[in-house]
N, C-alpha and C. Protein backbone atom coordinates (compact mmCIF):
# COMPACT_ATOMS: atom_id res chain seq x y z
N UNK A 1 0.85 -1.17 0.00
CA UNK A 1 0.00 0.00 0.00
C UNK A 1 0.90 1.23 0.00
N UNK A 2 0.53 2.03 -0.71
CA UNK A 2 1.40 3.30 -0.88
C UNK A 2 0.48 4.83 -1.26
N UNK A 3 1.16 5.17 -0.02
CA UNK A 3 0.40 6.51 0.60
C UNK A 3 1.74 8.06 -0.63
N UNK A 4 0.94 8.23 -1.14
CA UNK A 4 1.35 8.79 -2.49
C UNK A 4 0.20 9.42 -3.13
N UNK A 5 1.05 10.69 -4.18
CA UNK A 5 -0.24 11.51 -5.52
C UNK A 5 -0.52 10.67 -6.39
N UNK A 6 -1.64 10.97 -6.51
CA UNK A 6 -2.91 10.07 -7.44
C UNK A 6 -3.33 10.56 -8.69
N UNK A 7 -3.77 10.37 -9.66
CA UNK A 7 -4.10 10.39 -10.58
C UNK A 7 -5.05 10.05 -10.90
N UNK A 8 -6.25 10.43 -11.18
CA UNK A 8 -7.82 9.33 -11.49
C UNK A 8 -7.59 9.59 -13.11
N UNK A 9 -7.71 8.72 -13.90
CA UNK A 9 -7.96 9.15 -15.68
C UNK A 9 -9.30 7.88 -15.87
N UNK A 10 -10.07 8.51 -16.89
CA UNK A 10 -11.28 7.70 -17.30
C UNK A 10 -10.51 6.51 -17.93
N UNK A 11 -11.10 5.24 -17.72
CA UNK A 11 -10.67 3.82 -18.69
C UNK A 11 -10.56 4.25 -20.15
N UNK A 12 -11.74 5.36 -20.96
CA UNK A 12 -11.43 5.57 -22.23
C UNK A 12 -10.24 6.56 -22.65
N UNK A 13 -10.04 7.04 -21.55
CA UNK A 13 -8.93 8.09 -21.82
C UNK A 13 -7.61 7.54 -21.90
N UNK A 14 -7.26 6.31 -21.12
CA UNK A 14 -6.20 6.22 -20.59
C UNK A 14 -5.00 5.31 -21.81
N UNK A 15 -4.15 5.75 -21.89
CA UNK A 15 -2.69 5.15 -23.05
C UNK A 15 -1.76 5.56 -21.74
N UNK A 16 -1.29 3.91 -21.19
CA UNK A 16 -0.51 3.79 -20.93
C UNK A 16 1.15 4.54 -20.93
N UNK A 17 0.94 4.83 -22.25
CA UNK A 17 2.36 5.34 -22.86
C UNK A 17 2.61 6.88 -22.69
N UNK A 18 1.13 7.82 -22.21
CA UNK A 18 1.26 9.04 -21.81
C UNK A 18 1.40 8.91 -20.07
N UNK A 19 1.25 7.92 -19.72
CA UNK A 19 1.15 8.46 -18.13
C UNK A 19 2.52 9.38 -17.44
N UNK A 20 3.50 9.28 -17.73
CA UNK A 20 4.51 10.40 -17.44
C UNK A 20 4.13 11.65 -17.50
N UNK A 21 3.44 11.84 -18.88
CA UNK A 21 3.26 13.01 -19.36
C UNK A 21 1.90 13.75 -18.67
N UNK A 22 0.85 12.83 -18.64
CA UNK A 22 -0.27 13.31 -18.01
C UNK A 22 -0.29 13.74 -16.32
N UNK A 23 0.99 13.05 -15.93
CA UNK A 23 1.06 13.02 -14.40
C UNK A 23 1.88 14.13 -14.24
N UNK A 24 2.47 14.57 -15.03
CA UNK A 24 3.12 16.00 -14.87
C UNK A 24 2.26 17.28 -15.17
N UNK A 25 1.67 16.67 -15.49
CA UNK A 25 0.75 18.21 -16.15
C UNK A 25 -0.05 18.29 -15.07
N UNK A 26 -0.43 16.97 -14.56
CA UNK A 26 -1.32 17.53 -13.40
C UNK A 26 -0.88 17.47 -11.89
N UNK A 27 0.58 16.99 -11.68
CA UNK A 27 0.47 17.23 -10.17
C UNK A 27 2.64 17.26 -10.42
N UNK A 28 3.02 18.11 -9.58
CA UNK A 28 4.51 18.46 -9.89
C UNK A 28 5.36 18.01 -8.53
N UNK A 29 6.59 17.59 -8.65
CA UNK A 29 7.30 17.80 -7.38
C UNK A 29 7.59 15.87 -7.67
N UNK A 30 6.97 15.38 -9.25
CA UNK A 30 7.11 13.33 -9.03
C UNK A 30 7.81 13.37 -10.41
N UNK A 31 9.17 14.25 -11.17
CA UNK A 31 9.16 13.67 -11.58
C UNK A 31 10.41 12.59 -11.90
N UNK A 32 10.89 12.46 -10.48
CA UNK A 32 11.95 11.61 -10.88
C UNK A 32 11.40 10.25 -10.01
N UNK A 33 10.20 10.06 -10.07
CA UNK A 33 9.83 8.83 -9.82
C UNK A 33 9.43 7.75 -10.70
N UNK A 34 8.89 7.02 -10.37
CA UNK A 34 8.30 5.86 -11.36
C UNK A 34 6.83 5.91 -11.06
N UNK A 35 6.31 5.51 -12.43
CA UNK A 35 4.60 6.20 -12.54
C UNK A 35 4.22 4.50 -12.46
N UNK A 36 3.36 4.38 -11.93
CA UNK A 36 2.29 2.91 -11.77
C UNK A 36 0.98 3.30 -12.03
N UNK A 37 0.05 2.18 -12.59
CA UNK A 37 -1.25 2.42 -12.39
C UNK A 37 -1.56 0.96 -12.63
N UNK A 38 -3.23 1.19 -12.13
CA UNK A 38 -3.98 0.07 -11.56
C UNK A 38 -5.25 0.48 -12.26
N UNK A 39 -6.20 -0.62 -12.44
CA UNK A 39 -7.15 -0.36 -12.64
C UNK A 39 -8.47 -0.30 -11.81
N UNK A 40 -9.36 0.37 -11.67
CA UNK A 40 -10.55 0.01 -10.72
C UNK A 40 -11.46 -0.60 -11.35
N UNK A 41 -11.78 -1.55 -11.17
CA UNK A 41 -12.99 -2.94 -11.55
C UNK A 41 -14.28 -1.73 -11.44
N UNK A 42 -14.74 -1.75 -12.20
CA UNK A 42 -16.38 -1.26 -11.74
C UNK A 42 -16.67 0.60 -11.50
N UNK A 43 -15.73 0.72 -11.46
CA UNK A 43 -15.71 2.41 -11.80
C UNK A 43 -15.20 2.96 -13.03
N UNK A 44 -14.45 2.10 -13.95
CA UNK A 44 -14.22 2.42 -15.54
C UNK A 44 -13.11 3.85 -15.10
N UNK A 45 -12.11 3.71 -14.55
CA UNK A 45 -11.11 4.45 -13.93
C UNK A 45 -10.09 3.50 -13.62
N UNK A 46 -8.80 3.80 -14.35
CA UNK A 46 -7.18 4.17 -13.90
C UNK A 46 -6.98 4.81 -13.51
N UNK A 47 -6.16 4.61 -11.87
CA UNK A 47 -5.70 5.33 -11.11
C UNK A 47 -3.86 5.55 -11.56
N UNK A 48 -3.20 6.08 -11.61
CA UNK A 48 -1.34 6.42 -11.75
C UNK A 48 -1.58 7.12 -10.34
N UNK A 49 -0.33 5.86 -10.08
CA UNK A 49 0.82 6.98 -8.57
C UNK A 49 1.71 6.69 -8.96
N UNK A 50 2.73 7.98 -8.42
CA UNK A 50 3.99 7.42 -8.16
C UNK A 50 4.67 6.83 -7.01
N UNK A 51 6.14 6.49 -7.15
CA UNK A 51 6.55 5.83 -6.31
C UNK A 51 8.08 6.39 -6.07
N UNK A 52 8.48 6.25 -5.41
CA UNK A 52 10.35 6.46 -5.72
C UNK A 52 11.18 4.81 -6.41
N UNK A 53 12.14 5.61 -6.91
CA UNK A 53 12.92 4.57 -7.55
C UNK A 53 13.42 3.64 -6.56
N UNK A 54 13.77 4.11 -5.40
CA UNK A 54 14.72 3.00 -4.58
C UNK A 54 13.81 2.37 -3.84
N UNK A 55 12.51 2.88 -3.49
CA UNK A 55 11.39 1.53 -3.34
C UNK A 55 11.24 0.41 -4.04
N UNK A 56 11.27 0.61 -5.39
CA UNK A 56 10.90 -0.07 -6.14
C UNK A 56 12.16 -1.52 -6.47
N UNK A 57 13.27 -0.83 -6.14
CA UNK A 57 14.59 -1.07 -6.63
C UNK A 57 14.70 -2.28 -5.06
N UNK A 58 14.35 -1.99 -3.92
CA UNK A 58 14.28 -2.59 -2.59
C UNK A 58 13.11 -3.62 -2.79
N UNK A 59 12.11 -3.54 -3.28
CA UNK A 59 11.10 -4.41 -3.20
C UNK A 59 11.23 -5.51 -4.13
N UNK A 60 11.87 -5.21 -5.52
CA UNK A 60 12.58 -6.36 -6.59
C UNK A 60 13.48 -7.24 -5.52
N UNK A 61 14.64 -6.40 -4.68
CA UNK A 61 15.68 -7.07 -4.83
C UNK A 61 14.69 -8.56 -3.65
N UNK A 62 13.87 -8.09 -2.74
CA UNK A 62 13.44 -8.81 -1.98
C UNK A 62 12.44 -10.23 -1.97
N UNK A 63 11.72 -9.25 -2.97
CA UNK A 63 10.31 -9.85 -3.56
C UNK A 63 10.25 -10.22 -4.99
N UNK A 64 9.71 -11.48 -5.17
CA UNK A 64 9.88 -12.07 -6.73
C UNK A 64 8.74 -11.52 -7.17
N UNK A 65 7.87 -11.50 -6.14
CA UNK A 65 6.06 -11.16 -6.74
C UNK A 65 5.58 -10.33 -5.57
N UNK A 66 5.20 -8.81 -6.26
CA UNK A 66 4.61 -8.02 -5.17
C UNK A 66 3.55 -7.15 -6.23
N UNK A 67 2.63 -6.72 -5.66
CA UNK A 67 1.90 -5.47 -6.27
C UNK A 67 1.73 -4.41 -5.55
N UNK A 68 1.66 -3.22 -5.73
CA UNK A 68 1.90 -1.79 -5.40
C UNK A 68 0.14 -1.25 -5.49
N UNK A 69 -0.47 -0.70 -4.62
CA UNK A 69 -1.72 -0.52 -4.60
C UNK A 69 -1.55 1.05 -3.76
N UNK A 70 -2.49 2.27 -4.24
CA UNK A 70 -2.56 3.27 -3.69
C UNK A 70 -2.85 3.10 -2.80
N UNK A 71 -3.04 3.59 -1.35
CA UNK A 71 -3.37 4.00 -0.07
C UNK A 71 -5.31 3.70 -0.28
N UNK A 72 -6.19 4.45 -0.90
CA UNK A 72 -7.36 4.78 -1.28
C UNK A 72 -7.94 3.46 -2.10
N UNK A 73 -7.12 2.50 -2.61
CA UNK A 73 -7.82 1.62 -3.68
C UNK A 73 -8.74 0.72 -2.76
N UNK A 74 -8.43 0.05 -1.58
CA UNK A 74 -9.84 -0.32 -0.72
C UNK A 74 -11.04 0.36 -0.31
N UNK A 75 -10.96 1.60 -0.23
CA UNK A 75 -11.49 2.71 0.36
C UNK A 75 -12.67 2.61 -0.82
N UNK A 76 -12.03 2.87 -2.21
CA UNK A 76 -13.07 3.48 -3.18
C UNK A 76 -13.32 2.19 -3.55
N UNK A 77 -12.89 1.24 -3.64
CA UNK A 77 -13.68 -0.36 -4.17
C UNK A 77 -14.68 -0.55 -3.60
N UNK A 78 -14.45 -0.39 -1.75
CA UNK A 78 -15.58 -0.27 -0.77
C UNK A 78 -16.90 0.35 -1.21
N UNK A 79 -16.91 1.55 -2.05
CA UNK A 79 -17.80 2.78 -1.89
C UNK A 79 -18.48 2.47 -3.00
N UNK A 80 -17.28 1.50 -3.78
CA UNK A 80 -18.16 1.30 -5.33
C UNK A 80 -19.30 0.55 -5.17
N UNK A 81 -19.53 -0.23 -4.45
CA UNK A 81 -20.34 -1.30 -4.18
C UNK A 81 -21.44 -1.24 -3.52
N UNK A 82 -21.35 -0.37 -3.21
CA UNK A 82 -22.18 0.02 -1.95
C UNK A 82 -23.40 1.17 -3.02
N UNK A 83 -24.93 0.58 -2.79
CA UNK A 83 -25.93 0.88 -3.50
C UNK A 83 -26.25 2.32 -3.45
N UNK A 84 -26.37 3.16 -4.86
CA UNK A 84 -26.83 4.52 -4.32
C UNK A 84 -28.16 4.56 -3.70
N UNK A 85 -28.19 5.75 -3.50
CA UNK A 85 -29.60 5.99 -2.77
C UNK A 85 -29.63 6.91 -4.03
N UNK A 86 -31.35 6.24 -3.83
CA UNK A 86 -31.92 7.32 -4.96
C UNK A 86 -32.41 8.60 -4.28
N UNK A 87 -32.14 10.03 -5.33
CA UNK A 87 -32.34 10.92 -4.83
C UNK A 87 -31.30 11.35 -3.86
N UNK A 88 -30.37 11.11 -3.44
CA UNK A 88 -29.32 11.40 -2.22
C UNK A 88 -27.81 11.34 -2.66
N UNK A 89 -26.86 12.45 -2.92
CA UNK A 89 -25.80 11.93 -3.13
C UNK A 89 -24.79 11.68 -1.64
N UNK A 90 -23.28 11.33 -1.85
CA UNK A 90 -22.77 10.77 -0.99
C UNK A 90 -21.48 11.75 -1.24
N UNK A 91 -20.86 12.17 -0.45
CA UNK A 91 -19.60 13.05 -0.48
C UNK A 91 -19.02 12.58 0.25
N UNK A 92 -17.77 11.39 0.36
CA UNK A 92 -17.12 10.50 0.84
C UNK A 92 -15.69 10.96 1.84
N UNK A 93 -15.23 11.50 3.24
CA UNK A 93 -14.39 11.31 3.43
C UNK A 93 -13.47 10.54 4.17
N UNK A 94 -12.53 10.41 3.41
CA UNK A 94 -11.72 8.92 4.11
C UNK A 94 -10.40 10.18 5.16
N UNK A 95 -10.21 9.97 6.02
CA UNK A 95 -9.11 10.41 7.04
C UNK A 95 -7.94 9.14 7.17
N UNK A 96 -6.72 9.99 7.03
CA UNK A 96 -5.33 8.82 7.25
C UNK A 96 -4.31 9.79 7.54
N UNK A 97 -3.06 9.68 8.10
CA UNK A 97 -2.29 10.17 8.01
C UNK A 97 -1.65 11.63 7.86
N UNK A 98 -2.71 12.40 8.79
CA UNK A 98 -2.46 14.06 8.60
C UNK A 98 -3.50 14.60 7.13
N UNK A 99 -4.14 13.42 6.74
CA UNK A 99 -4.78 14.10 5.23
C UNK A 99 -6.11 13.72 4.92
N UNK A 100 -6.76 14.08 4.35
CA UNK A 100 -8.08 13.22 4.08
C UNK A 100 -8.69 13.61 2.43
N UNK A 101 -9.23 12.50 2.07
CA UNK A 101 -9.35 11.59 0.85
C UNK A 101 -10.86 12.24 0.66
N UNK A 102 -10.88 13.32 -0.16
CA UNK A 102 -12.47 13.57 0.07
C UNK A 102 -13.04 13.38 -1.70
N UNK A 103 -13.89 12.20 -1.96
CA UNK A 103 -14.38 11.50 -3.13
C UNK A 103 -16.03 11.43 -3.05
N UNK A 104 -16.19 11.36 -4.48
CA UNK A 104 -17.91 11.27 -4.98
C UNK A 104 -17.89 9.95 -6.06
N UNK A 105 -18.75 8.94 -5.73
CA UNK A 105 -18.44 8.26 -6.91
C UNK A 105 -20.42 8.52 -7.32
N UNK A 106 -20.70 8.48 -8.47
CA UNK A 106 -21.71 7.90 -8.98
C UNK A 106 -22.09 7.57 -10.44
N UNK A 107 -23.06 6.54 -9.93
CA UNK A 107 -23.18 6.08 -11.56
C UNK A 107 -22.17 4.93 -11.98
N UNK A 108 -21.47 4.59 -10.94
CA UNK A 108 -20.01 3.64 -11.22
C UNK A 108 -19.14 4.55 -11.75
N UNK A 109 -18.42 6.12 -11.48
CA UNK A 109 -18.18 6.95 -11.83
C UNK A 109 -17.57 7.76 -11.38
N UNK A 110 -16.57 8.39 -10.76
CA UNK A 110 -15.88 9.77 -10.17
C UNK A 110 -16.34 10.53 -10.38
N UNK A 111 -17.23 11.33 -9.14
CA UNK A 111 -17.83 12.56 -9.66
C UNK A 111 -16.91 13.46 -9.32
N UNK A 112 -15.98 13.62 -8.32
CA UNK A 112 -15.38 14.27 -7.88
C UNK A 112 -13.99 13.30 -6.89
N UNK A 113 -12.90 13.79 -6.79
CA UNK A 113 -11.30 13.08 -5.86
C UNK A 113 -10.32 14.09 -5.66
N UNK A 114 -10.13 14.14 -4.63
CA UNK A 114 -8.69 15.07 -4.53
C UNK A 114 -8.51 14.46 -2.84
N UNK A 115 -7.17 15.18 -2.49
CA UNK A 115 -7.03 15.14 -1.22
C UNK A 115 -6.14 16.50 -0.65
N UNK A 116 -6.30 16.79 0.67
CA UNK A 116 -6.21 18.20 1.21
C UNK A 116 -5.62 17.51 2.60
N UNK A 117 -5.20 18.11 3.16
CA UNK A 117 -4.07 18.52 4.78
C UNK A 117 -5.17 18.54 5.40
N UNK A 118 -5.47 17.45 6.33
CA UNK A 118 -6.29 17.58 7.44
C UNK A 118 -5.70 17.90 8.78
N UNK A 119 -4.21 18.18 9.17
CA UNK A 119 -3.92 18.17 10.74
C UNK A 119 -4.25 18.98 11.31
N UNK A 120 -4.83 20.18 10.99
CA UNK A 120 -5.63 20.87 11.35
C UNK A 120 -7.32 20.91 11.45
N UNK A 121 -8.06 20.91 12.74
CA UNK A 121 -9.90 20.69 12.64
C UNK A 121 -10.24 21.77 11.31
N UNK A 122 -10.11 23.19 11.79
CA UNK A 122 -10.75 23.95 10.86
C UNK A 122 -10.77 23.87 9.36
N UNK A 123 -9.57 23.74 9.24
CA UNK A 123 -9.12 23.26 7.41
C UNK A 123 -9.49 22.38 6.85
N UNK A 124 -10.01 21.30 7.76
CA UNK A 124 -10.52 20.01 7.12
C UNK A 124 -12.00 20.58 6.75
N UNK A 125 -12.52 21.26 8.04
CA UNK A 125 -14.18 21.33 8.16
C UNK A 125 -14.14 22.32 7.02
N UNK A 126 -13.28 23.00 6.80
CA UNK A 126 -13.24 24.06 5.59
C UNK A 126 -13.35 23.05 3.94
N UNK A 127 -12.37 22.47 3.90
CA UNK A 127 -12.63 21.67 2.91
C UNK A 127 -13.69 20.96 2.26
N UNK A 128 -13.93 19.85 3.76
CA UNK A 128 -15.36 19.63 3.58
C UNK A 128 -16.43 20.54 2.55
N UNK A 129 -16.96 21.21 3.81
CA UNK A 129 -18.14 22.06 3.51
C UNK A 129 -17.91 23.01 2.25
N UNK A 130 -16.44 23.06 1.11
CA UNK A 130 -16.44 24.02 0.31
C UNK A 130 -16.74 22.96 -0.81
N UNK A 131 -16.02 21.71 -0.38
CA UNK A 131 -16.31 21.01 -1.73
C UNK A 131 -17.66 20.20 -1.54
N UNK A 132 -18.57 20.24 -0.71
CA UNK A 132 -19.69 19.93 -0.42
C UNK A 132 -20.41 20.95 -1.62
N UNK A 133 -20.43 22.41 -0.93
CA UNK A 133 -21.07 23.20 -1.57
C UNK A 133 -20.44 23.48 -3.36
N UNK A 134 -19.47 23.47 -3.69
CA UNK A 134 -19.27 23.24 -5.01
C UNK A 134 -19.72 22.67 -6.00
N UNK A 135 -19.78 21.26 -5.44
CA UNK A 135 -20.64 19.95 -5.81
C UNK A 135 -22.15 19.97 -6.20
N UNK A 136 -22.50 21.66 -5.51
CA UNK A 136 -23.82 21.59 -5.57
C UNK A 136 -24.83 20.56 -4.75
N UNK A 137 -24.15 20.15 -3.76
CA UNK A 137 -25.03 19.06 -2.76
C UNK A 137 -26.16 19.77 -2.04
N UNK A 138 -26.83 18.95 -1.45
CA UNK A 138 -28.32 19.97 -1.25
C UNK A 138 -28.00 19.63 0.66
N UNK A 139 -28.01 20.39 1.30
CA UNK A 139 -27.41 20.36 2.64
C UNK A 139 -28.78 19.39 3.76
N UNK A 140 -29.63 19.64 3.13
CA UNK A 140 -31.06 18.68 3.94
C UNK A 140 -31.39 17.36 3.03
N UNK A 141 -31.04 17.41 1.94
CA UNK A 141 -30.85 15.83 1.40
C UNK A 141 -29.26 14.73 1.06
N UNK A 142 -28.37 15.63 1.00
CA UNK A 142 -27.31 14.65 0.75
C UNK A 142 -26.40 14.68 1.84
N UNK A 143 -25.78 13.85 1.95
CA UNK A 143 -24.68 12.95 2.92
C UNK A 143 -23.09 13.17 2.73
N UNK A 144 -23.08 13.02 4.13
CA UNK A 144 -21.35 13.00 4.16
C UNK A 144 -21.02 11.99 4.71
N UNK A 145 -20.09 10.76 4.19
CA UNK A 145 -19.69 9.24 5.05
C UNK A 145 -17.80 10.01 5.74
N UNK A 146 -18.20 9.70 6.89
CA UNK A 146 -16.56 10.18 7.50
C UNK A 146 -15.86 8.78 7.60
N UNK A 147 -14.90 8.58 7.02
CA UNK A 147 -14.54 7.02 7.34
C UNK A 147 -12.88 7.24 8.05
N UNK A 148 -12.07 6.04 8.39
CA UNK A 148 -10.74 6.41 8.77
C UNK A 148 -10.67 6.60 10.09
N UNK A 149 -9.14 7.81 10.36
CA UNK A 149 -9.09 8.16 11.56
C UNK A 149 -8.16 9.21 11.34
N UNK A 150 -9.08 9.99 12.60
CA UNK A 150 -8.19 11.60 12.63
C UNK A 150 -8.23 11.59 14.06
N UNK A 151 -7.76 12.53 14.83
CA UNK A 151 -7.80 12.80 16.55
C UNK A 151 -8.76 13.92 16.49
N UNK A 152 -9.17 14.63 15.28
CA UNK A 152 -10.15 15.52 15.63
C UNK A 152 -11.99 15.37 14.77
N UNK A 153 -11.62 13.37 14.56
CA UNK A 153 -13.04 13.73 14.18
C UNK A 153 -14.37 13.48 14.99
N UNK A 154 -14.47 13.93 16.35
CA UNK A 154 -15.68 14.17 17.18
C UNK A 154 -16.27 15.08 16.40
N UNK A 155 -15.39 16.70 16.43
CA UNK A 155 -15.39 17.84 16.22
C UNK A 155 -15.92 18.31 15.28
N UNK A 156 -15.18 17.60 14.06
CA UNK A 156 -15.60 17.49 12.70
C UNK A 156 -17.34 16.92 12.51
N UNK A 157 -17.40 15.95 13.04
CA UNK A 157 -18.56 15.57 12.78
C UNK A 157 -19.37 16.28 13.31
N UNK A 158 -19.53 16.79 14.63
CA UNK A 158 -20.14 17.57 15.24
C UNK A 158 -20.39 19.28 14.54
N UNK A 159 -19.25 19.36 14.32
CA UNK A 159 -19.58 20.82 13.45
C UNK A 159 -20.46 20.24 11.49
N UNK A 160 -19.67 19.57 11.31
CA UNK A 160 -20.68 19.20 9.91
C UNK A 160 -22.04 19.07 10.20
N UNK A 161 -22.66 18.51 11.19
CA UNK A 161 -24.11 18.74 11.31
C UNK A 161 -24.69 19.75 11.67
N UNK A 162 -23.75 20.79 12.06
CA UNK A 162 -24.70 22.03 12.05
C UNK A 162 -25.06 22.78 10.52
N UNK A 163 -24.02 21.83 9.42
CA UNK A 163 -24.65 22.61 8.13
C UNK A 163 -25.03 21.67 7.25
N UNK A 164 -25.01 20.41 7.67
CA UNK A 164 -25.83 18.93 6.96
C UNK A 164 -26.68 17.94 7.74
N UNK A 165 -27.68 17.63 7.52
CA UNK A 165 -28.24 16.79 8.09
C UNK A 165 -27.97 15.51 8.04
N UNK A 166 -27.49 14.88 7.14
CA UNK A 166 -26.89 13.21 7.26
C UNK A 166 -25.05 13.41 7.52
N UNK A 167 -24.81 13.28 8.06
CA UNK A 167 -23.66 12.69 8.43
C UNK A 167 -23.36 11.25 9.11
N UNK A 168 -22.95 10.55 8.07
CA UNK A 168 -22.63 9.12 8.66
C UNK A 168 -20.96 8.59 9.21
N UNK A 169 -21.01 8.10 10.50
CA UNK A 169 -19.59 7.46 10.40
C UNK A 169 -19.52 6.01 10.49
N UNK A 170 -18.37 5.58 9.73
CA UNK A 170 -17.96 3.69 8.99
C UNK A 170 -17.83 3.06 10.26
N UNK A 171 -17.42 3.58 11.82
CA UNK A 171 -16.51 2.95 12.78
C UNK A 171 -16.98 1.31 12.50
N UNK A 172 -18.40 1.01 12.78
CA UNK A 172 -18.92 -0.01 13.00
C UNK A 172 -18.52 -1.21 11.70
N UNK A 173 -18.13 -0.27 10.36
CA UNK A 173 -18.40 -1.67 9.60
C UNK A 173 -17.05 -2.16 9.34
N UNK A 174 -15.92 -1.31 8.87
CA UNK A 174 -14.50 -2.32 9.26
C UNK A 174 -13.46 -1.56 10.32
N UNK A 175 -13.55 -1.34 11.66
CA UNK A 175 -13.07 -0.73 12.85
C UNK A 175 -11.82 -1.79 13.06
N UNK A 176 -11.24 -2.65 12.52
CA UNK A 176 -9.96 -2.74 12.53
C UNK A 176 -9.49 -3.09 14.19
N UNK A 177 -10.31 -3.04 14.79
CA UNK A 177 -10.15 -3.46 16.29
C UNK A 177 -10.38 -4.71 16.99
N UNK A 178 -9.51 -5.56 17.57
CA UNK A 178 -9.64 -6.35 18.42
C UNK A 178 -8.80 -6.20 19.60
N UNK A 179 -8.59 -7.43 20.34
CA UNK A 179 -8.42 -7.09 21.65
C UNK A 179 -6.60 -6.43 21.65
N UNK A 180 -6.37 -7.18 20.94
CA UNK A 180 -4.30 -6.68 20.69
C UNK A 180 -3.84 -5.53 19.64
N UNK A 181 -4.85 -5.61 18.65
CA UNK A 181 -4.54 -4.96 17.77
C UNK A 181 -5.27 -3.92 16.62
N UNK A 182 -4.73 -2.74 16.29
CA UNK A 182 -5.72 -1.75 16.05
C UNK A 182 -5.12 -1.49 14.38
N UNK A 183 -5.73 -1.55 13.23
CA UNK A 183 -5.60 -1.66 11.95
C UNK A 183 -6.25 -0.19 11.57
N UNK A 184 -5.27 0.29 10.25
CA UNK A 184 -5.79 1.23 9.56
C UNK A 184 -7.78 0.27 8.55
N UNK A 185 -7.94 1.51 8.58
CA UNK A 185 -9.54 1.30 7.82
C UNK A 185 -8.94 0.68 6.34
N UNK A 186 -8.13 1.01 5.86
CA UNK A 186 -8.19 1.04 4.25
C UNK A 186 -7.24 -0.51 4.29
N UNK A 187 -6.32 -1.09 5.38
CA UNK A 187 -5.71 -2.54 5.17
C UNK A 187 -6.86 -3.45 6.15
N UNK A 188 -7.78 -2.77 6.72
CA UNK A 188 -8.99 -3.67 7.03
C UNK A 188 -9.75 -4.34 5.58
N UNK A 189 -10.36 -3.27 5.00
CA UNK A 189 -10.77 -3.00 4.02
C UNK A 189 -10.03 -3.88 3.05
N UNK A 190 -9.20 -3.91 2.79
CA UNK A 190 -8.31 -4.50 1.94
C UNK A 190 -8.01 -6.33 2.26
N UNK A 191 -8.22 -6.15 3.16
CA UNK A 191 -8.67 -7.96 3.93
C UNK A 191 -9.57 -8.68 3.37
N UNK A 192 -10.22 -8.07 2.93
CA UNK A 192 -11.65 -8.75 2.39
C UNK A 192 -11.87 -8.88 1.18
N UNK A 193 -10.77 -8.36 0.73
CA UNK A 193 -11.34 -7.59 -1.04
C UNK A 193 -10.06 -8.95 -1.67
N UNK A 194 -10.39 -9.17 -2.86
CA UNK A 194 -9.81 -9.60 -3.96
C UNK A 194 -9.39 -8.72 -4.92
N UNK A 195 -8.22 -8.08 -4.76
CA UNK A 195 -7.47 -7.30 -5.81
C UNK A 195 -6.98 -7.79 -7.21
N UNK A 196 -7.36 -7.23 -8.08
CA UNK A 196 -6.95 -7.22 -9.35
C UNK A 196 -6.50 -6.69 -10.37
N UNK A 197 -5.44 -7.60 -10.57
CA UNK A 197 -3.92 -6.52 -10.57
C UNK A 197 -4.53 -5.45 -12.62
């Protein structure tokens, strides 16, 4: 799993042979890495990340057979599957690592993906609620799923319902918790799933 910039390109868009090129145009500071991509089953989307060279160069010398999967690819497989509601959209955020993963899928579809600096409460709740309202979401019919983990999402959630009425949180469905040991959401998630390379 590799916590890294992303790339979403449509399945019809995507030639292999530009991904250097497309990944520069849209996100800067990768390019002396190595570009990967994967496909998502059921959303008609290639994802490209990069990676560094001496990862890659460390994981050969070790491993005869490995695959490289974004941070997010359980996360959004999860979301794919999961039935819309009619009439209701879903504005998805996943929390990890100082950042959070804020996605729309519909239709089997990316309506919207990026990710933003959550270590801060306000900036996140800022984020949120701007790309909520961008989206054109209707604040008394559509939803926000908080999934993951942050240290400030009581707060978060608590302030999002003063300007949305559904706010849902995942804890209950893969909480990664037993008695010894406490798992990120997205290698819970990833437990269950059959990846395909």
């Amino acid at each position: 799993m590799v916590d890294t910039a992303t790339l979403l390109v449509p399945e019809e868009e995507f030639h292999e042979e530009d991904i250097d090129l497309m990944f520069a145009h849209a996100l800067s500071g990768h390019e002396h890495e190595t570009k990967k991509h994967i496909t998502l089953p059921g959303l008609h989307a290639v994802v490209v990340f990069s990676i560094a060279k001496d990862i890659i160069t460390i994981l050969s010398d070790h491993f005869s057979n490995y695959q490289l999967l974004p941070l997010c690819h359980p996360v959004w497989q999860h979301v794919s599957r999961q039935s819309d509601y009619i009439g209701r959209q879903r504005l998805n955020a996943y929390f990890h690592d100082g950042k959070v993963d804020i996605f729309c899928i519909s239709k089997n579809r990316f309506k919207f993906c990026n990710t933003f600096g959550a270590t801060y409460e306000h900036d996140a709740l800022y984020y949120l609620l701007n790309t909520f309202t961008q989206l054109g979401f209707q604040a008394s019919r559509d939803e926000f799923v908080i999934m993951g983990d942050t240290p400030h999402k009581k707060w978060i959630v608590e302030n999002l319902k003063h300007y949305v009425s559904q706010v849902t949180l995942t804890d209950s469905l893969a909480s990664g918790h037993d008695a010894n040991h406490s798992y990120p959401y997205d290698l819970t998630l990833l437990s269950t799933q059959q990846i395909m390379p």
